[in-house]
C-alpha atoms as a PDB file:
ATOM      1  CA  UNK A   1     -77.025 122.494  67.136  1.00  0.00           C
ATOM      2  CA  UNK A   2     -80.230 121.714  69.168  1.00  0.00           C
ATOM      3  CA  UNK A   3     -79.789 121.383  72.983  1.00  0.00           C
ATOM      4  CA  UNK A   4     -76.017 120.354  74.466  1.00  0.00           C
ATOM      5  CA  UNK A   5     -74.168 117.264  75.130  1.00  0.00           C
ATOM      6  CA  UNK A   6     -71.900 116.677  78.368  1.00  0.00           C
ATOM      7  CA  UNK A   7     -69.096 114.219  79.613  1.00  0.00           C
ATOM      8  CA  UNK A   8     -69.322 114.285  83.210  1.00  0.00           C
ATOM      9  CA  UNK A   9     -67.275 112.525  86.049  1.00  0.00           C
ATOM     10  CA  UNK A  10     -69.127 110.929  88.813  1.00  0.00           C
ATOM     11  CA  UNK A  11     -67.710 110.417  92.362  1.00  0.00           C
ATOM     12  CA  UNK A  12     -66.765 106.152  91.732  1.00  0.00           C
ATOM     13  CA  UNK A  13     -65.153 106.224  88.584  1.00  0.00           C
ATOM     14  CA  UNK A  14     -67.750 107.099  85.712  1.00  0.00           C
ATOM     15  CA  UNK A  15     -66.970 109.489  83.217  1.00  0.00           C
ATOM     16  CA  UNK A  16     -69.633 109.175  80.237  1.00  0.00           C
ATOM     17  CA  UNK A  17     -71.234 112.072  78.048  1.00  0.00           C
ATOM     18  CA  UNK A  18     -74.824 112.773  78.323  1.00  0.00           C
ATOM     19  CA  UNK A  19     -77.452 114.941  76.039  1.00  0.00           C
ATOM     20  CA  UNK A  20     -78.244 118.347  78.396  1.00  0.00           C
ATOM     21  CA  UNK A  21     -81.355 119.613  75.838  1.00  0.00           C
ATOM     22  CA  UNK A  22     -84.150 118.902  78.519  1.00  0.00           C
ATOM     23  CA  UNK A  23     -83.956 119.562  82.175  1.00  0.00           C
ATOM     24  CA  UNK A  24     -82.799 115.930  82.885  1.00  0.00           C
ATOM     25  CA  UNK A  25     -79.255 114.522  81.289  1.00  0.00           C
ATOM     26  CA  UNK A  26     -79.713 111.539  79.580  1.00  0.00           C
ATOM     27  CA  UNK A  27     -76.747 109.423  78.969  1.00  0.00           C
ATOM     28  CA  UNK A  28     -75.767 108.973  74.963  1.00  0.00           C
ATOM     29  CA  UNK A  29     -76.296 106.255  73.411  1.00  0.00           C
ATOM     30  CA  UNK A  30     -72.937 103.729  73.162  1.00  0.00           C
ATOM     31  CA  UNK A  31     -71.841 105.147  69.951  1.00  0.00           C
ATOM     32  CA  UNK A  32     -71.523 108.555  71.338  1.00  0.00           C
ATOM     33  CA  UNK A  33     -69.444 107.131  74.129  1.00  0.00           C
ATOM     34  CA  UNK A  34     -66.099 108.048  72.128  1.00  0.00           C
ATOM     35  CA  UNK A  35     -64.083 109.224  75.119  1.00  0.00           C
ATOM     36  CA  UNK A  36     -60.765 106.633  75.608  1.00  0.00           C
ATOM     37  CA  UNK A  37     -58.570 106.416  78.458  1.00  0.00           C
ATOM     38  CA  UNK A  38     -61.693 107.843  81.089  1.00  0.00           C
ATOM     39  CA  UNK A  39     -61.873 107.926  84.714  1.00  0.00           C
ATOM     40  CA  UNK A  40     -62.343 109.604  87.610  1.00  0.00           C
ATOM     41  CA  UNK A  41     -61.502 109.098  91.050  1.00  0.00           C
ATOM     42  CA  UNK A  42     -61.478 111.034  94.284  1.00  0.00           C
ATOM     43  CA  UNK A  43     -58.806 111.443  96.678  1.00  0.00           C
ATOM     44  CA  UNK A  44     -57.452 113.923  99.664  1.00  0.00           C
ATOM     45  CA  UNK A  45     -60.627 116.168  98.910  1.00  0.00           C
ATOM     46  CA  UNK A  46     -60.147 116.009  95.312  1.00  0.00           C
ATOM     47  CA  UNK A  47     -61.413 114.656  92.401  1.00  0.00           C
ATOM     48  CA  UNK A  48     -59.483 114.338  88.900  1.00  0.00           C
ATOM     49  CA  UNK A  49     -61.284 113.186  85.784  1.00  0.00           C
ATOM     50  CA  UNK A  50     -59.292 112.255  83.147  1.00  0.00           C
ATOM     51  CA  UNK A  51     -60.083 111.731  79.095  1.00  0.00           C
ATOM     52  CA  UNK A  52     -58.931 111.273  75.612  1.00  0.00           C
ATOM     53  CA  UNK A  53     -61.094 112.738  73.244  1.00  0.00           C
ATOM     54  CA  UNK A  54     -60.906 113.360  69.221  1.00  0.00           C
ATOM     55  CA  UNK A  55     -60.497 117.181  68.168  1.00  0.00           C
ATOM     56  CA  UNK A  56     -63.680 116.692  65.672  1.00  0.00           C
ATOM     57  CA  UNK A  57     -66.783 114.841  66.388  1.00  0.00           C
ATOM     58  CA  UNK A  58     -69.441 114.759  64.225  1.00  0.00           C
ATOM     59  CA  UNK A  59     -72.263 116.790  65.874  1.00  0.00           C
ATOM     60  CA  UNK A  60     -70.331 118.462  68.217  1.00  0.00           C
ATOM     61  CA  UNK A  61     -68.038 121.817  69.041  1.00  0.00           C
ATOM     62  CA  UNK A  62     -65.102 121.265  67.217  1.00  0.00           C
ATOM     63  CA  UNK A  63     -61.555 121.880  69.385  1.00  0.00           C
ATOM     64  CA  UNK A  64     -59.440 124.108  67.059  1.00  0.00           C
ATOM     65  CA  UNK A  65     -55.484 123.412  66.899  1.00  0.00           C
ATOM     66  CA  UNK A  66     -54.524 126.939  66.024  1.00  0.00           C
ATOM     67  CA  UNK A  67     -56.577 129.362  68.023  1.00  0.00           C
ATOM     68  CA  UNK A  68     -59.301 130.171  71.086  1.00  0.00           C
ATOM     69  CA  UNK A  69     -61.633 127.565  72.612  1.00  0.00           C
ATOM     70  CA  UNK A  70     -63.827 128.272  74.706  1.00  0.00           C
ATOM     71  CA  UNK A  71     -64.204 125.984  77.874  1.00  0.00           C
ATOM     72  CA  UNK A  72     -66.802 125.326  80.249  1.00  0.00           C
ATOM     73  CA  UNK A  73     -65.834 124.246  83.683  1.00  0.00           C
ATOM     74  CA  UNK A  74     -69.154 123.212  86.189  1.00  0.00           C
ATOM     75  CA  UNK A  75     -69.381 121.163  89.628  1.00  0.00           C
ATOM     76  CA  UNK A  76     -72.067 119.694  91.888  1.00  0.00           C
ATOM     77  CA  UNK A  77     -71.876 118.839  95.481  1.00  0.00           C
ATOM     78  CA  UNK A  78     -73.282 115.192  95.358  1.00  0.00           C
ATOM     79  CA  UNK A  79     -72.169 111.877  94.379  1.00  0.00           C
ATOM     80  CA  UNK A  80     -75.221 112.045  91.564  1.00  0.00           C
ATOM     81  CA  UNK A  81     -75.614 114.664  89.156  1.00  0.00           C
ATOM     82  CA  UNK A  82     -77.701 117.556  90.233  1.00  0.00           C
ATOM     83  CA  UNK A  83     -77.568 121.717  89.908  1.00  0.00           C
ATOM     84  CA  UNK A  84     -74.543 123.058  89.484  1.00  0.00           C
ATOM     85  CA  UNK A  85     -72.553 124.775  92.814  1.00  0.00           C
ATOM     86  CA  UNK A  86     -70.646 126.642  90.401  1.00  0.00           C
ATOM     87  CA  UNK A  87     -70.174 127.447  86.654  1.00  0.00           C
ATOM     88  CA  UNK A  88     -67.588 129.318  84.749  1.00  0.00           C
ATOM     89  CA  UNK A  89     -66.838 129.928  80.826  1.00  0.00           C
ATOM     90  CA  UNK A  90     -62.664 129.819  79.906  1.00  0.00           C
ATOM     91  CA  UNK A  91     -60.655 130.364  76.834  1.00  0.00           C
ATOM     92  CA  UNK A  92     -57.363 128.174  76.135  1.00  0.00           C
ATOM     93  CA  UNK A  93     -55.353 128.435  72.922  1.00  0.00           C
ATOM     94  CA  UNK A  94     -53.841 125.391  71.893  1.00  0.00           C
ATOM     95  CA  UNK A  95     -51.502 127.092  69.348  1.00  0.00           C
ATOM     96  CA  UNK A  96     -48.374 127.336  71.458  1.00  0.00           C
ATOM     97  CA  UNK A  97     -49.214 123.975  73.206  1.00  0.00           C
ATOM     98  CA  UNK A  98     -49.215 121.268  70.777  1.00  0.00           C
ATOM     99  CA  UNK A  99     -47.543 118.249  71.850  1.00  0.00           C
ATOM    100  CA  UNK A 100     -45.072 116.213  69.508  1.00  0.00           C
ATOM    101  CA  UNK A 101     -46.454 114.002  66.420  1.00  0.00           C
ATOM    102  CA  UNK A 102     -45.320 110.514  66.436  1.00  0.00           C
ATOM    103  CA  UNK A 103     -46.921 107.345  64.841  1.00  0.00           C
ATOM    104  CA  UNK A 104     -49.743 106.447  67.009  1.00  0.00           C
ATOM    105  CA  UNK A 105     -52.119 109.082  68.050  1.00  0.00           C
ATOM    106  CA  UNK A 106     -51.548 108.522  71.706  1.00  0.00           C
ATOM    107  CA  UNK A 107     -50.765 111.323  75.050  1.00  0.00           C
ATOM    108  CA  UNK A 108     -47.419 112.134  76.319  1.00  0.00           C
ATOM    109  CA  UNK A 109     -46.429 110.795  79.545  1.00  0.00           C
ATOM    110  CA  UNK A 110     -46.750 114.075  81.335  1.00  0.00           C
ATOM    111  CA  UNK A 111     -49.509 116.852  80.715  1.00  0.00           C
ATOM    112  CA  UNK A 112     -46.898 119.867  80.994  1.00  0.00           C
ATOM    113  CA  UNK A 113     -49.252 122.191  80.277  1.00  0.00           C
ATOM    114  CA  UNK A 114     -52.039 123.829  82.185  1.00  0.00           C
ATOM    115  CA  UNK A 115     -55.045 126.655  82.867  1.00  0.00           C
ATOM    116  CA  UNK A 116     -56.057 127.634  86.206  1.00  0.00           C
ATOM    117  CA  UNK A 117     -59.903 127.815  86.166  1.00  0.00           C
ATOM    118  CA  UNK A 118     -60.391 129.079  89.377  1.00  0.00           C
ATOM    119  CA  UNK A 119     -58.566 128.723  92.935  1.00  0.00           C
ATOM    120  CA  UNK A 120     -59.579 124.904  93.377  1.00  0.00           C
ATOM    121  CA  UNK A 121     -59.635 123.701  89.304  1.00  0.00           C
ATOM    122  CA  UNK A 122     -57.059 123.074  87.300  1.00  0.00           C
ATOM    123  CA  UNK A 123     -57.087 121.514  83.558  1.00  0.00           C
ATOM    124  CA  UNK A 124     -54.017 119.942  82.688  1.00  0.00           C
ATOM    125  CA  UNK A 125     -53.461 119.064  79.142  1.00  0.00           C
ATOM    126  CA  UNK A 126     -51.616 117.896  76.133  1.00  0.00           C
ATOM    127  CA  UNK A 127     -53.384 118.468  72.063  1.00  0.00           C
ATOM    128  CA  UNK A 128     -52.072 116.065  69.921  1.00  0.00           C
ATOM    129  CA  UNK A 129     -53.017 116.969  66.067  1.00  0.00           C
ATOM    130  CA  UNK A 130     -53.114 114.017  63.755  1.00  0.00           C
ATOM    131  CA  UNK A 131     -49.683 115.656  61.704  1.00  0.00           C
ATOM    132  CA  UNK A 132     -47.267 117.991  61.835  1.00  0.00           C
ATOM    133  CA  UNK A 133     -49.778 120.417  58.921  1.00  0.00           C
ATOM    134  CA  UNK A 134     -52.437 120.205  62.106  1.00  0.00           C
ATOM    135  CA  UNK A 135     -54.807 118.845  59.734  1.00  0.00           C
ATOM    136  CA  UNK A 136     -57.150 116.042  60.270  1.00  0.00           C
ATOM    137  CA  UNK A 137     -58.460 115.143  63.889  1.00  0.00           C
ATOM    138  CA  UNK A 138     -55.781 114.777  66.588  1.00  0.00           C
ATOM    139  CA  UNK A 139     -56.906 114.264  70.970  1.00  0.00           C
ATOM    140  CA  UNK A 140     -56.978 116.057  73.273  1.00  0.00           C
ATOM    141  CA  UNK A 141     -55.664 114.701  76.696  1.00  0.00           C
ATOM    142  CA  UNK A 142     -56.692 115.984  79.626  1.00  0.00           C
ATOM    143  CA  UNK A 143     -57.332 115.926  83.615  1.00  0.00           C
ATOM    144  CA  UNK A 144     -59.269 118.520  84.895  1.00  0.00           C
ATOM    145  CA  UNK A 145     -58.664 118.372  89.122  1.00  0.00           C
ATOM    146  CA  UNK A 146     -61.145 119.713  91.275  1.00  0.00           C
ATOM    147  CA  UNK A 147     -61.266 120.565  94.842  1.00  0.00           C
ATOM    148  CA  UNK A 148     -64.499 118.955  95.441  1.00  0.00           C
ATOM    149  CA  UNK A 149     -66.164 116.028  96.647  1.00  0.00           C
ATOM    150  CA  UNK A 150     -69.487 115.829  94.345  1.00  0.00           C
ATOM    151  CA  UNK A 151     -69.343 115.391  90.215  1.00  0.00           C
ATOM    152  CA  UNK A 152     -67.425 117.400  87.834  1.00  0.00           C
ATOM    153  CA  UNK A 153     -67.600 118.277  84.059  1.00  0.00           C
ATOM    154  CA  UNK A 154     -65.550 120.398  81.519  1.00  0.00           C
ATOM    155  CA  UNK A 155     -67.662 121.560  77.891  1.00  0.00           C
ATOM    156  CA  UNK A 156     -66.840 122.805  74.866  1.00  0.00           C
ATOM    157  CA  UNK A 157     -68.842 125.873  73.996  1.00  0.00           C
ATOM    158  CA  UNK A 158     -68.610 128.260  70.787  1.00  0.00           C
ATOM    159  CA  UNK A 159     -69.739 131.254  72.906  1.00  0.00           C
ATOM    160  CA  UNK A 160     -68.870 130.826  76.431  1.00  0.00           C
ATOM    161  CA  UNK A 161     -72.842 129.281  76.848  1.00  0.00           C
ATOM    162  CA  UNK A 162     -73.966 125.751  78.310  1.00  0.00           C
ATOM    163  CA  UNK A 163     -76.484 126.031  75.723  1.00  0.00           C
ATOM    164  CA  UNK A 164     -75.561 124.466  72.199  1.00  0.00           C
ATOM    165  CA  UNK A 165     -72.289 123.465  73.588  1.00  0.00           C
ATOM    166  CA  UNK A 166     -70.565 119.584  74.752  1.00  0.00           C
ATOM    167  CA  UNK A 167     -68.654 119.441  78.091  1.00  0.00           C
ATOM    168  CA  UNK A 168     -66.565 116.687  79.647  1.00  0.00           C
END
């Protein structure tokens, strides 16, 4: 894959994925905009961004149901994106984590599970696969909640690298 693509949240409610191959993000073009059920907001010092995005994209990292994936957790310190304040690679396995199949590909209620990324970020989350075999392309729900009062972003990385990777 040439360059990287990232879903950010901005301080204000945006969450949108933007290409990261040059030195300034561009935003993706509408039908790259696949994320459902995303916002962000700020309160008490921190800022949650939450999504619902497909297990398989075309052109993009795949999330695996059964095994390691490798996150990427970064942050700013403004209300516009800018340089990273910090930066750190992740692993979760989703194979103990899967949440319940029912008709509708839709998140539980409550995220009940979660990874502590560092002492002030959390990712909460819930994988959904699209039937009980795991095959096909389930969601992934999450909320990633930040101690911060600038932009935050999650990615999806086959190597632990920003480069060739997607991030939320």
């Amino acid at each position: 894959m040439q360059g990287s693509q990232a879903i950010i949240g901005l301080p204000g409610g945006d969450v949108e994925k933007y290409d990261l191959s040059g030195y300034d993000p561009t935003v993706l073009s509408d039908d790259k905009q696949t994320l459902r059920d995303a916002s962000c907001s700020q309160e008490d010092g921190k800022m949650m961004m939450k999504f619902t995005k497909l297990l398989v994209e075309d052109g993009e990292v795949p999330i695996v149901e059964e095994g390691e994936n490798i996150f990427l957790h970064a942050r700013g310190n403004s209300d516009t994106l800018s340089y990273h304040i910090t930066r750190l690679p992740f692993k979760v396995d989703f194979s103990t984590s899967a949440a319940t199949v029912g008709s509708t590909l839709s998140c539980p209620d409550t995220l009940d599970m979660s990874t502590e990324i560092d002492s002030s970020a959390t990712l909460y989350y819930a994988m959904v696969p699209s039937n009980p075999t795991g095959s096909g392309n389930g969601i992934l729900c999450g909320r990633l909640e930040v101690v911060n009062d600038g932009w935050i972003g999650l990615g999806f990385s086959e190597n632990g690298k920003m480069q060739g990777s997607q991030a939320i």
